[in-house]
PDB file of N, CA and C in Angstrom:
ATOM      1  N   UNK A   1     -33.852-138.577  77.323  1.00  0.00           N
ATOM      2  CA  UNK A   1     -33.826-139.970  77.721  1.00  0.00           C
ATOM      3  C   UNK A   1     -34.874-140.730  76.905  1.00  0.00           C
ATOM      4  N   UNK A   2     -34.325-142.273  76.770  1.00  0.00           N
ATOM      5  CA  UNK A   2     -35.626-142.887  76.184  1.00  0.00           C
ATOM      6  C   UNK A   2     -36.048-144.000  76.626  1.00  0.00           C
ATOM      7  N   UNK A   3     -37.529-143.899  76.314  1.00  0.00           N
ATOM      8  CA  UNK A   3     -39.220-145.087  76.535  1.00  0.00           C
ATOM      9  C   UNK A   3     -38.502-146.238  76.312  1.00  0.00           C
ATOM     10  N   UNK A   4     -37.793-146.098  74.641  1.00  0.00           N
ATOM     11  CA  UNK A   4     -37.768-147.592  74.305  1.00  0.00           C
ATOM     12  C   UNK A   4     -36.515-147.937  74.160  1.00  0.00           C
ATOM     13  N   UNK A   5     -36.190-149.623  73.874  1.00  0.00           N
ATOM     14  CA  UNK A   5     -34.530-149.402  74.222  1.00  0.00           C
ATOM     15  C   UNK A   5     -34.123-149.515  73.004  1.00  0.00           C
ATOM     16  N   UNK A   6     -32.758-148.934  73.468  1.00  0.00           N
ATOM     17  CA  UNK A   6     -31.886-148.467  71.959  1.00  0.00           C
ATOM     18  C   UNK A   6     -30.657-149.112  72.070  1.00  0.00           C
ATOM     19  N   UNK A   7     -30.306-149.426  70.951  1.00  0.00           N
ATOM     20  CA  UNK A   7     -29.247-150.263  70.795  1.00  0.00           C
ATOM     21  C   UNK A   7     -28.017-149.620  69.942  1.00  0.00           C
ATOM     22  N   UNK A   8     -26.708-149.914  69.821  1.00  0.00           N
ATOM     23  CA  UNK A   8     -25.433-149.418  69.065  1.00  0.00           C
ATOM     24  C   UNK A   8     -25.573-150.555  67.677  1.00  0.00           C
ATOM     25  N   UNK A   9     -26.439-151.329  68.227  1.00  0.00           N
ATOM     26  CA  UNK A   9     -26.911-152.931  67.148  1.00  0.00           C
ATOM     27  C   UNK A   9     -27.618-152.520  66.338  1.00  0.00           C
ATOM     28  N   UNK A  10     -27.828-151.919  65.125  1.00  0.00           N
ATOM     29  CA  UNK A  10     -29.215-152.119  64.187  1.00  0.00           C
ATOM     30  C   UNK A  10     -28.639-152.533  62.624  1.00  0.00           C
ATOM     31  N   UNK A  11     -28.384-153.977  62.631  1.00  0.00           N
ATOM     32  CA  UNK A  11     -27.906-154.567  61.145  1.00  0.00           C
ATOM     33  C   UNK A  11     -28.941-154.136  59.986  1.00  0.00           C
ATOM     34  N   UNK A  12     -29.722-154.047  60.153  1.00  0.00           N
ATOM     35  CA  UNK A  12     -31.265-154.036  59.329  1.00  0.00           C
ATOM     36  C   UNK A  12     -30.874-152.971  58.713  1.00  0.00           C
ATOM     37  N   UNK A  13     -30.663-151.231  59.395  1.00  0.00           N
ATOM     38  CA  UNK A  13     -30.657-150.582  58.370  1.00  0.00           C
ATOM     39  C   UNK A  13     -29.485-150.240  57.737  1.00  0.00           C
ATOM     40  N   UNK A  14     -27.977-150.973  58.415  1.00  0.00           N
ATOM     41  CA  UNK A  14     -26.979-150.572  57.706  1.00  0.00           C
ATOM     42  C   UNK A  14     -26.789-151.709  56.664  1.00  0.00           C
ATOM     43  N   UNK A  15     -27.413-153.044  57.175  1.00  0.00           N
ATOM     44  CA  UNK A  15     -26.915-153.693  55.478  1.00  0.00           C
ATOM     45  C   UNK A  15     -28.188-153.157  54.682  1.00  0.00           C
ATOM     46  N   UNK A  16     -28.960-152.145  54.804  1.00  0.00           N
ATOM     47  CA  UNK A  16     -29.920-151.871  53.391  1.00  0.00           C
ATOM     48  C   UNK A  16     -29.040-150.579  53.041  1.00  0.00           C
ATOM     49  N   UNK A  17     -28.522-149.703  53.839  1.00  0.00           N
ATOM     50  CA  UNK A  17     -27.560-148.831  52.860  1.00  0.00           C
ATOM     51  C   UNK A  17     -26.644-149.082  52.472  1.00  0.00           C
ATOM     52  N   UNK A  18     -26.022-150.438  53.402  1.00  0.00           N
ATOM     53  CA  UNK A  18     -24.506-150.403  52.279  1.00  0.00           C
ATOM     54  C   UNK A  18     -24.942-151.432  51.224  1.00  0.00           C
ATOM     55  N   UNK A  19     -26.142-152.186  50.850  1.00  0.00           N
ATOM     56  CA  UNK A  19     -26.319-152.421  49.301  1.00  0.00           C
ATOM     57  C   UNK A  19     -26.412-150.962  48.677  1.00  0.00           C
ATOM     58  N   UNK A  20     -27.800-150.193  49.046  1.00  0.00           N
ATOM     59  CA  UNK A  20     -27.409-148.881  48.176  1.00  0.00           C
ATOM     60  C   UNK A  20     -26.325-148.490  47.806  1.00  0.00           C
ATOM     61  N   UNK A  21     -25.756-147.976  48.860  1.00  0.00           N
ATOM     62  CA  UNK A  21     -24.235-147.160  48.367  1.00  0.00           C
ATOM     63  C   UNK A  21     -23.506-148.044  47.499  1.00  0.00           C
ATOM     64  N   UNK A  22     -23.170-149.700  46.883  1.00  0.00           N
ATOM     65  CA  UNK A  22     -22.625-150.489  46.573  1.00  0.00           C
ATOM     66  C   UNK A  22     -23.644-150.424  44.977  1.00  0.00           C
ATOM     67  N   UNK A  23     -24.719-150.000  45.220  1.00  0.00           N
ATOM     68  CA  UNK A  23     -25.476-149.546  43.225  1.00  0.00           C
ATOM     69  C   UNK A  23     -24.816-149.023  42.900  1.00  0.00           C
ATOM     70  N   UNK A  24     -24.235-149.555  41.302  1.00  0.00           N
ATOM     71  CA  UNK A  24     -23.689-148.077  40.461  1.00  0.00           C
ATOM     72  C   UNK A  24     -24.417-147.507  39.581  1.00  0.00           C
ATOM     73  N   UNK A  25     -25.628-148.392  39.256  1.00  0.00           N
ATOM     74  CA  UNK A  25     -26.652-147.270  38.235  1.00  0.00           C
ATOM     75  C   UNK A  25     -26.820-145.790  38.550  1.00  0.00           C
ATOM     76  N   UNK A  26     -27.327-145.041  37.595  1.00  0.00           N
ATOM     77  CA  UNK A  26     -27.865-143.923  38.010  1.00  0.00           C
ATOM     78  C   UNK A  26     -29.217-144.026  38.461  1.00  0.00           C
ATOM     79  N   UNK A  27     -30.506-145.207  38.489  1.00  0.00           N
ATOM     80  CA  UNK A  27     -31.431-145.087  38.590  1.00  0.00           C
ATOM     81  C   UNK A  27     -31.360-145.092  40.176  1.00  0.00           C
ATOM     82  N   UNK A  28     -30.625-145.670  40.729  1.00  0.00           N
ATOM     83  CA  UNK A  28     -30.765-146.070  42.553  1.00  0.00           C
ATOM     84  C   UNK A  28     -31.579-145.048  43.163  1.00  0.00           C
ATOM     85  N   UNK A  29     -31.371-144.013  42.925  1.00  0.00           N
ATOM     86  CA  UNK A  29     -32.089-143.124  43.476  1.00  0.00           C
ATOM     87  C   UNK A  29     -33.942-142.899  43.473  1.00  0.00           C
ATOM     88  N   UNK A  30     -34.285-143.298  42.484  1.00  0.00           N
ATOM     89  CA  UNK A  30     -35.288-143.851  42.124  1.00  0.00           C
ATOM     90  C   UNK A  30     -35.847-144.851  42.640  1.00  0.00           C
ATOM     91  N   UNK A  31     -34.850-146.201  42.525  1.00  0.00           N
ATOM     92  CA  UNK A  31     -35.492-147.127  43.056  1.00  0.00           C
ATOM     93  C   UNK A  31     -35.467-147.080  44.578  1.00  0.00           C
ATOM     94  N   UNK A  32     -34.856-146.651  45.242  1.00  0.00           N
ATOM     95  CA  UNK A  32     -34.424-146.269  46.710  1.00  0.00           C
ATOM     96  C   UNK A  32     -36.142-145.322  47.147  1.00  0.00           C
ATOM     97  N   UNK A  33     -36.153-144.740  45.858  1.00  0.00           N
ATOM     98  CA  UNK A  33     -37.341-143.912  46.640  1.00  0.00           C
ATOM     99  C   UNK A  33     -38.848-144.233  46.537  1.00  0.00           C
ATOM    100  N   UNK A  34     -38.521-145.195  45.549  1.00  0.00           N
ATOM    101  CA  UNK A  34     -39.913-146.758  45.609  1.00  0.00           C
ATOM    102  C   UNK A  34     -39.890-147.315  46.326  1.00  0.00           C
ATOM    103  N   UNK A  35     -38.713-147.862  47.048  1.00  0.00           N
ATOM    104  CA  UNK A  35     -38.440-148.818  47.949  1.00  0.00           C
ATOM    105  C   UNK A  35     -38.704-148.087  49.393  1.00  0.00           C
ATOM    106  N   UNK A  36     -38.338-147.463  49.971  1.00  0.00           N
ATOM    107  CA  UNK A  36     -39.062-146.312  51.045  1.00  0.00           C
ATOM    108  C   UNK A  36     -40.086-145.225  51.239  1.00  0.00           C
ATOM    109  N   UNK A  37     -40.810-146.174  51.093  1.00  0.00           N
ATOM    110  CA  UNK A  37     -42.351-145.585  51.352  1.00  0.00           C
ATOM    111  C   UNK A  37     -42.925-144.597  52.772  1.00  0.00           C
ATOM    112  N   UNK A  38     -43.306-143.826  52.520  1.00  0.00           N
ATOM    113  CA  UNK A  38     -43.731-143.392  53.913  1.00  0.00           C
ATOM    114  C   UNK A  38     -43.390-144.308  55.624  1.00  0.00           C
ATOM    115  N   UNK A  39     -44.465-145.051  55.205  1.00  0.00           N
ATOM    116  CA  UNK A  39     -44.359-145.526  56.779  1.00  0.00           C
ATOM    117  C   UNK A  39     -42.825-146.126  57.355  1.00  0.00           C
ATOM    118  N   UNK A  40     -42.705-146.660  56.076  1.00  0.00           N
ATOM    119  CA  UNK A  40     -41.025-147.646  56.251  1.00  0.00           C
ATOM    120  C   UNK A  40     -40.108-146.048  56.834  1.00  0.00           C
ATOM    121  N   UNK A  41     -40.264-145.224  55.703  1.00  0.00           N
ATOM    122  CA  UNK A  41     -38.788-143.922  55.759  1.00  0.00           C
ATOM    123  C   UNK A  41     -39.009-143.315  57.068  1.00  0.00           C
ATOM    124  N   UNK A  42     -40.092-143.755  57.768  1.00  0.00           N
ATOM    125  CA  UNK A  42     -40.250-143.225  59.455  1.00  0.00           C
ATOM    126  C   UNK A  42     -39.668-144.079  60.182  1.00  0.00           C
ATOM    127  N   UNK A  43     -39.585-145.255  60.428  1.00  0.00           N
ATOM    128  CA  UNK A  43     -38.964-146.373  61.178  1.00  0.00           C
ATOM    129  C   UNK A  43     -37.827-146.208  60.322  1.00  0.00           C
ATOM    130  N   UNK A  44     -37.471-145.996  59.109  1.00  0.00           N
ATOM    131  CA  UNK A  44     -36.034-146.360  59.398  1.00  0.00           C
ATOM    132  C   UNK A  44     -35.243-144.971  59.801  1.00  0.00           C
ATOM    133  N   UNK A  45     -36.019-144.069  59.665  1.00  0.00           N
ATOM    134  CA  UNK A  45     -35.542-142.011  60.135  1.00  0.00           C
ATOM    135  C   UNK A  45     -35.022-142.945  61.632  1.00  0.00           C
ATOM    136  N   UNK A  46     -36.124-143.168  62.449  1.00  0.00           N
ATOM    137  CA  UNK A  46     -35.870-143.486  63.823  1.00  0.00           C
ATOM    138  C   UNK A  46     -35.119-144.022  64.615  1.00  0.00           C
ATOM    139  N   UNK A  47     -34.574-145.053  63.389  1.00  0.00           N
ATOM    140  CA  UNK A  47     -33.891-146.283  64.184  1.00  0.00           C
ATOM    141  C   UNK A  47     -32.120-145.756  64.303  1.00  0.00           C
ATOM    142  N   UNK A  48     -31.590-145.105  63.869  1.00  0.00           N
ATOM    143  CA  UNK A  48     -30.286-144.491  63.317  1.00  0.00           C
ATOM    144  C   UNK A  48     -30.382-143.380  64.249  1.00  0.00           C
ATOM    145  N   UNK A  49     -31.551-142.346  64.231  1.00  0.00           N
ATOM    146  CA  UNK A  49     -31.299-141.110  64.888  1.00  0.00           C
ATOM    147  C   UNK A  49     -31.523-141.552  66.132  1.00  0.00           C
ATOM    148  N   UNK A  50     -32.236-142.386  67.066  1.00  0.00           N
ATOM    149  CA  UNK A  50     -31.707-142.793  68.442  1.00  0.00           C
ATOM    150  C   UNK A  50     -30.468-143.212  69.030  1.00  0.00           C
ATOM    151  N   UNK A  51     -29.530-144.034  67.916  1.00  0.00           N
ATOM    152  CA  UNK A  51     -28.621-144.382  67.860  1.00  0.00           C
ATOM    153  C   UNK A  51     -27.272-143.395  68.523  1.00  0.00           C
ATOM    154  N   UNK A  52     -27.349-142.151  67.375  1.00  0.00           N
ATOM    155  CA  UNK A  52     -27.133-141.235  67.393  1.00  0.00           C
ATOM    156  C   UNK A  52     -27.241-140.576  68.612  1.00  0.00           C
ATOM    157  N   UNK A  53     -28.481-139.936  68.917  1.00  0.00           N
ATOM    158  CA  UNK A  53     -28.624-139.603  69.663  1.00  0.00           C
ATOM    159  C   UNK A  53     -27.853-140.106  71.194  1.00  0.00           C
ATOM    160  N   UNK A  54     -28.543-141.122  71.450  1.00  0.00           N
ATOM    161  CA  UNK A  54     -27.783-141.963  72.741  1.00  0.00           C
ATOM    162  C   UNK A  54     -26.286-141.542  72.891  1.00  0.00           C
ATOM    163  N   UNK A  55     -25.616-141.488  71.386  1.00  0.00           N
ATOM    164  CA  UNK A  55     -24.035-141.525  71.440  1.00  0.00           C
ATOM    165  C   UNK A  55     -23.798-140.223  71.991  1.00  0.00           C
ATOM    166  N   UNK A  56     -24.625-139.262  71.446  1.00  0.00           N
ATOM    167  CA  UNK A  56     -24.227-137.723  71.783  1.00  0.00           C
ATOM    168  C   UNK A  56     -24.580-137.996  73.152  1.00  0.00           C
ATOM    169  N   UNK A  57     -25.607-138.364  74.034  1.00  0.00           N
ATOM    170  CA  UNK A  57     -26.172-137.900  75.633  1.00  0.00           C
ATOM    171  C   UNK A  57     -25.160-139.301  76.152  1.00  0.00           C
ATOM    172  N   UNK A  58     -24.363-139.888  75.880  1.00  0.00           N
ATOM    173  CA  UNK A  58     -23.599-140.996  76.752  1.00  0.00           C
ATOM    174  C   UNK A  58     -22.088-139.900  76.388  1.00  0.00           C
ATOM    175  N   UNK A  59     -21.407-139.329  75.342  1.00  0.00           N
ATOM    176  CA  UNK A  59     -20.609-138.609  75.031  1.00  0.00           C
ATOM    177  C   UNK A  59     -21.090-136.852  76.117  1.00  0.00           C
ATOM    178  N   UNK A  60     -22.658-136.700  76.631  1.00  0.00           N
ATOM    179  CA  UNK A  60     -22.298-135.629  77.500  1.00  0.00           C
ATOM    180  C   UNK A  60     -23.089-135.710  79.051  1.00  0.00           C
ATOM    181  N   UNK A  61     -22.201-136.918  78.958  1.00  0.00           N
ATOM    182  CA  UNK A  61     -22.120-138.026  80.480  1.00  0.00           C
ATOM    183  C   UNK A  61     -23.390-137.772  81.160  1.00  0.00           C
ATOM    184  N   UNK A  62     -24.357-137.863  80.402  1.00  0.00           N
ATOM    185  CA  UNK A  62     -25.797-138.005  80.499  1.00  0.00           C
ATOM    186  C   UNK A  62     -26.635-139.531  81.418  1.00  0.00           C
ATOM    187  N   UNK A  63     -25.061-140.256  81.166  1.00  0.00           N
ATOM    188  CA  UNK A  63     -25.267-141.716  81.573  1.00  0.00           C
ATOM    189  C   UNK A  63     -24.214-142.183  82.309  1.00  0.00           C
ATOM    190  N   UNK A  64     -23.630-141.523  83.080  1.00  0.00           N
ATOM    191  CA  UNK A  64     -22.250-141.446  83.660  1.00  0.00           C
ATOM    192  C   UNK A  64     -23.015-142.162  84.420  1.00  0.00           C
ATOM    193  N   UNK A  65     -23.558-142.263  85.460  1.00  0.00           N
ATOM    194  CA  UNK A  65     -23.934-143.703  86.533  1.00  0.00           C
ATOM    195  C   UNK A  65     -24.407-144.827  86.004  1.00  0.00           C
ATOM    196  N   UNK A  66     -23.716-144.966  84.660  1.00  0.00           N
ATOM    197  CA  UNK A  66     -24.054-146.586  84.490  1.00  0.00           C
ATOM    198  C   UNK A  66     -22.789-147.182  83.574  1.00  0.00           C
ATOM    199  N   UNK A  67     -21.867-146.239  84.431  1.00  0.00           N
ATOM    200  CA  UNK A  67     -20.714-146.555  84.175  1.00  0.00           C
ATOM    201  C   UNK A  67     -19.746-146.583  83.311  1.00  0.00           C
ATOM    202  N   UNK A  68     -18.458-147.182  82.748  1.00  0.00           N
ATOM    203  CA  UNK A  68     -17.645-147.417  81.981  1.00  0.00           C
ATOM    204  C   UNK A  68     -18.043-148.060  80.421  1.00  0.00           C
ATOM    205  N   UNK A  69     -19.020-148.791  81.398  1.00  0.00           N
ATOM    206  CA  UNK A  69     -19.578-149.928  80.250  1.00  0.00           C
ATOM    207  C   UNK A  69     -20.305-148.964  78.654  1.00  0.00           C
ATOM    208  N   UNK A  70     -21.029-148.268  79.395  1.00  0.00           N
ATOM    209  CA  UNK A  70     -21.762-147.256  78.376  1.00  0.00           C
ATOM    210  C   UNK A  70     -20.800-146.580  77.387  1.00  0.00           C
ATOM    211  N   UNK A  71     -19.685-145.508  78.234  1.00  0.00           N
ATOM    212  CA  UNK A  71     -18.774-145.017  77.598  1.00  0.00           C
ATOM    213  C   UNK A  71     -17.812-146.034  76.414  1.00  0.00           C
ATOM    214  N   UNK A  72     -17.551-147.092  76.938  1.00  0.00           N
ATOM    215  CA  UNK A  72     -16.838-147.886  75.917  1.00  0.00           C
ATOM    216  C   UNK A  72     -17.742-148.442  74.533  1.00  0.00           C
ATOM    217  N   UNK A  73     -18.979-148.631  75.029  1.00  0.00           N
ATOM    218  CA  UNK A  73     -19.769-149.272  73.620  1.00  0.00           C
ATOM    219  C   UNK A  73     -19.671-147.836  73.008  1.00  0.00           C
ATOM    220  N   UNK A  74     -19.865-146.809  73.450  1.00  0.00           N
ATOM    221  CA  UNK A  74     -19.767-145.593  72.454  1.00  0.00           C
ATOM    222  C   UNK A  74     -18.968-144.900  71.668  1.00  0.00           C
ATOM    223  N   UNK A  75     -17.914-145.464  72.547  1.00  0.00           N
ATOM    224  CA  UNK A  75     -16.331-145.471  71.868  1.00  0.00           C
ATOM    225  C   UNK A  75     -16.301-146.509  70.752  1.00  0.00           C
ATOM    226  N   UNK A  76     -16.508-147.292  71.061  1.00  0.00           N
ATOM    227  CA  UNK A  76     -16.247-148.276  69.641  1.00  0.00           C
ATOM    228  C   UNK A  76     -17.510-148.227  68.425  1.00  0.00           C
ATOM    229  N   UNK A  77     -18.597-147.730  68.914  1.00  0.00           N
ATOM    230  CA  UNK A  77     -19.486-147.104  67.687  1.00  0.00           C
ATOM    231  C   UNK A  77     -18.797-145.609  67.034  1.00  0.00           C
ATOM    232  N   UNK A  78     -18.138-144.945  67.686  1.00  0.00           N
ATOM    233  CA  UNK A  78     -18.021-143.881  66.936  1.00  0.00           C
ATOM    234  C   UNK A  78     -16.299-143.864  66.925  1.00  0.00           C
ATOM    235  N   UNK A  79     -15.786-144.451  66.927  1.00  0.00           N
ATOM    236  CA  UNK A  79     -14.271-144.500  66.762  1.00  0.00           C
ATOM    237  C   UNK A  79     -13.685-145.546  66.388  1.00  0.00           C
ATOM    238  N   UNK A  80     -13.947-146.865  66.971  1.00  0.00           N
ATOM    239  CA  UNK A  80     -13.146-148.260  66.526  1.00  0.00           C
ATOM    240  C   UNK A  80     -13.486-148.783  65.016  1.00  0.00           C
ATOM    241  N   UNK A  81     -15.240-148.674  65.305  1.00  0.00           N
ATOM    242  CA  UNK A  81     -16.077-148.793  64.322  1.00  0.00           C
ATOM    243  C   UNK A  81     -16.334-147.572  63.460  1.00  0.00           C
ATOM    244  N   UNK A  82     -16.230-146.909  63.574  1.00  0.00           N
ATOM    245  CA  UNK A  82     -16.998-145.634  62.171  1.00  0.00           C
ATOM    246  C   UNK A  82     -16.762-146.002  61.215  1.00  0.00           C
ATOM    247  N   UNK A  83     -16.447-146.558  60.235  1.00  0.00           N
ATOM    248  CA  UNK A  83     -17.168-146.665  58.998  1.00  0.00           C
ATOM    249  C   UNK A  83     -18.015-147.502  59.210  1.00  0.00           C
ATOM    250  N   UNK A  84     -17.825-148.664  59.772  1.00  0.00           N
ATOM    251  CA  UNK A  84     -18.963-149.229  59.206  1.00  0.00           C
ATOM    252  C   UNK A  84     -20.555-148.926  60.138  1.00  0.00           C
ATOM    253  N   UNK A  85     -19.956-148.205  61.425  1.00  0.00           N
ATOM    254  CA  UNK A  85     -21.218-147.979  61.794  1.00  0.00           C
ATOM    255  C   UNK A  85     -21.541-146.822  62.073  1.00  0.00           C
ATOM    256  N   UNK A  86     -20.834-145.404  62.657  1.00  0.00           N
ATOM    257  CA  UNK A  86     -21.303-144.356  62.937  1.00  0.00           C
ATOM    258  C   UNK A  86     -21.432-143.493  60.956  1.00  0.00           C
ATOM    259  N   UNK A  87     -20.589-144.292  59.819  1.00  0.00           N
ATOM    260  CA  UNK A  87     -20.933-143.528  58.641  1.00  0.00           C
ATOM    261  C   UNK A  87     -22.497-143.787  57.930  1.00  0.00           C
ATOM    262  N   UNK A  88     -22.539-145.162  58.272  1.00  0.00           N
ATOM    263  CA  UNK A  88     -23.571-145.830  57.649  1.00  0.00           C
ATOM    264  C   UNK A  88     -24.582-145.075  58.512  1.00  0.00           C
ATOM    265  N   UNK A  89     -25.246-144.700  59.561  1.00  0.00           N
ATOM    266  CA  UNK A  89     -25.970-144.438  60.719  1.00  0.00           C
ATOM    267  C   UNK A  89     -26.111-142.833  59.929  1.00  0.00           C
ATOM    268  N   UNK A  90     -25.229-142.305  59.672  1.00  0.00           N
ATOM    269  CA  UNK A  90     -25.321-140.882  59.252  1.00  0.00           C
ATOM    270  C   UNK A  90     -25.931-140.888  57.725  1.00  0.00           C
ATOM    271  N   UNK A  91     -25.437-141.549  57.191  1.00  0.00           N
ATOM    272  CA  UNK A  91     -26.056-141.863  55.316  1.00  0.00           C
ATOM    273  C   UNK A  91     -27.331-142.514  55.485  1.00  0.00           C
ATOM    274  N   UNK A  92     -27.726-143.168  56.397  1.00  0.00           N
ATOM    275  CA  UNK A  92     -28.991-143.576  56.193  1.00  0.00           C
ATOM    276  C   UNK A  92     -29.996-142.285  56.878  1.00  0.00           C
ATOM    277  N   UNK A  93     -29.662-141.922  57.580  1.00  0.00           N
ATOM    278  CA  UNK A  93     -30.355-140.728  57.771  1.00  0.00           C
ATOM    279  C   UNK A  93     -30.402-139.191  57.012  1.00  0.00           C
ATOM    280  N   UNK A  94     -29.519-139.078  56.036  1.00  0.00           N
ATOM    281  CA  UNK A  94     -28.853-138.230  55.038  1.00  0.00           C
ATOM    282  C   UNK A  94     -29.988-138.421  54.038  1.00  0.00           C
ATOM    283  N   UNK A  95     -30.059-139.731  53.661  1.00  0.00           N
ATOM    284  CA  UNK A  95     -31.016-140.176  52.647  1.00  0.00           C
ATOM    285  C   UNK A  95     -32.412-140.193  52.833  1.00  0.00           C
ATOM    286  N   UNK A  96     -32.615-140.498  53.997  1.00  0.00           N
ATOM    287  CA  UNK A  96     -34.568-140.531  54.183  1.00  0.00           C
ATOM    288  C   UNK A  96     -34.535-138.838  54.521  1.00  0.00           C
ATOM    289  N   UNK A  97     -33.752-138.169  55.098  1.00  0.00           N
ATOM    290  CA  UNK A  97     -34.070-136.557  55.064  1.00  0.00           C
ATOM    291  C   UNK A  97     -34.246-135.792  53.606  1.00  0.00           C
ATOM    292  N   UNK A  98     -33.746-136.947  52.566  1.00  0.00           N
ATOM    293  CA  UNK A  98     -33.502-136.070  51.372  1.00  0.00           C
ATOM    294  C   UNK A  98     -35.045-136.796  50.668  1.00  0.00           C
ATOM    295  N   UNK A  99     -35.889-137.468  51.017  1.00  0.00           N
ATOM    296  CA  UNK A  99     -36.782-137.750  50.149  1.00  0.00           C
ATOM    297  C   UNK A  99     -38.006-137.988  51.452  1.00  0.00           C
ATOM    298  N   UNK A 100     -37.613-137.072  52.887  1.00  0.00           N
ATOM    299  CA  UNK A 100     -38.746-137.078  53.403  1.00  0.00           C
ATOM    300  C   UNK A 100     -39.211-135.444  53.019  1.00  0.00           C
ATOM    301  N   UNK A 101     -40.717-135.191  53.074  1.00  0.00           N
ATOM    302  CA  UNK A 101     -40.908-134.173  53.855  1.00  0.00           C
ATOM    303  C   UNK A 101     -40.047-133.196  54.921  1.00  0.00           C
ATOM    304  N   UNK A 102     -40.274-131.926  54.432  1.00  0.00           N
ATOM    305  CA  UNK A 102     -38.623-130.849  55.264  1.00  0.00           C
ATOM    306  C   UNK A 102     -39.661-130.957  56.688  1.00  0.00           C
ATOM    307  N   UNK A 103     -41.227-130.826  57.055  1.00  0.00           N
ATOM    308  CA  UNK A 103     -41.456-129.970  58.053  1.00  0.00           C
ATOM    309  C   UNK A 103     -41.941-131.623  58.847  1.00  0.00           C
ATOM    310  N   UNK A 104     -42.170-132.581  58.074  1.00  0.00           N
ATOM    311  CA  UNK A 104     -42.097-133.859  59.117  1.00  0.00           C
ATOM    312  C   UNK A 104     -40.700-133.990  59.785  1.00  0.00           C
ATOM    313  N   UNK A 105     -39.585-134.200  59.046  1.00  0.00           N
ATOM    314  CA  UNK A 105     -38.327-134.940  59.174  1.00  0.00           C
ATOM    315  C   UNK A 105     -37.538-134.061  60.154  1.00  0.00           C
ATOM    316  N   UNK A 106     -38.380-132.238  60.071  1.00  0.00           N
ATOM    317  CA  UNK A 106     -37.579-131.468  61.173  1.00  0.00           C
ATOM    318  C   UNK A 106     -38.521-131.987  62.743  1.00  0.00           C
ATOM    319  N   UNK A 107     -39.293-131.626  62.230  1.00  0.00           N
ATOM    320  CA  UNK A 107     -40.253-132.221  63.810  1.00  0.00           C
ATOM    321  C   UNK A 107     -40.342-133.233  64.499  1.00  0.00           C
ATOM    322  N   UNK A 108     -39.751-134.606  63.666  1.00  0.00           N
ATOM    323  CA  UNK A 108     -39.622-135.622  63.975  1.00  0.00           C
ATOM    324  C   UNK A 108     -38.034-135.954  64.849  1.00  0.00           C
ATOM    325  N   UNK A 109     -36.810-134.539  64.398  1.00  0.00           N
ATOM    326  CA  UNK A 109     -35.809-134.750  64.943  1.00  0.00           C
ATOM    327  C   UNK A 109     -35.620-133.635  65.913  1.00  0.00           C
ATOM    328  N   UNK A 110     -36.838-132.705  66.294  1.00  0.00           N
ATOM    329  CA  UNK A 110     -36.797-131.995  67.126  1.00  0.00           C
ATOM    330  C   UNK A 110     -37.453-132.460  68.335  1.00  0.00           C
ATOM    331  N   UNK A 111     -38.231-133.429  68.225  1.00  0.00           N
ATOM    332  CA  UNK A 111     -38.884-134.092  68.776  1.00  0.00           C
ATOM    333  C   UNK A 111     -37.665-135.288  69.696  1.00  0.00           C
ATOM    334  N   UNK A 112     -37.093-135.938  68.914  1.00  0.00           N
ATOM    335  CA  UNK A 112     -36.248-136.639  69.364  1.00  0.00           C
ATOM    336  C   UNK A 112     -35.034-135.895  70.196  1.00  0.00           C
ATOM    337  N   UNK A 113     -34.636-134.716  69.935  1.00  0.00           N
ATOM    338  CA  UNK A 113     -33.583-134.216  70.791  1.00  0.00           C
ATOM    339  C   UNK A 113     -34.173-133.606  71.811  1.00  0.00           C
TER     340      UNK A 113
END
């Protein structure tokens, strides 16, 4: 369960990956990894894997007394919507795992589950 509230809403980090994914240079990768600096590649690790998360513990009716309402926003994040939001949610977290630290980025999502 979580402290702080979480939303199926986070525009912030899916319009910064779908500019990435929309680079065709070869440098993106580079500049992607100038552009996410430590402190940033932690807030944005976070903001996606709660997301996530929530979907999996509302998907194992973790939140069944708060009704229908829950189940349906989760349905349309991971089914109506998936591309643009349960793929993006997974690639942005794909990417800060690949240029974080292995023994932060595991502890940080062991921590969260």
């Amino acid at each position: 369960m979580f402290k702080d509230p979480v939303s199926f809403h986070i525009p912030g980090t899916r319009l910064l990956f779908s500019i990435i994914c929309e680079m065709d240079s070869p440098e993106r990768f580079a500049y992607v990894e100038d552009l996410l600096k430590d402190p940033l590649r932690s807030l944005i690790l976070d903001i996606p894997l709660r997301t996530i998360l929530l979907s999996q513990q509302i998907e194992s009716l973790m939140w069944k007394r708060n009704g229908l309402s829950m189940e349906n926003q989760m349905r349309c994040y991971r089914e109506s919507c998936k591309s643009s939001l349960w793929d993006k949610d997974l690639l942005s977290m794909q990417v800060i795992m690949a240029l974080s630290p292995v023994d932060d980025t595991l502890v940080r999502i062991i921590h969260k589950y």
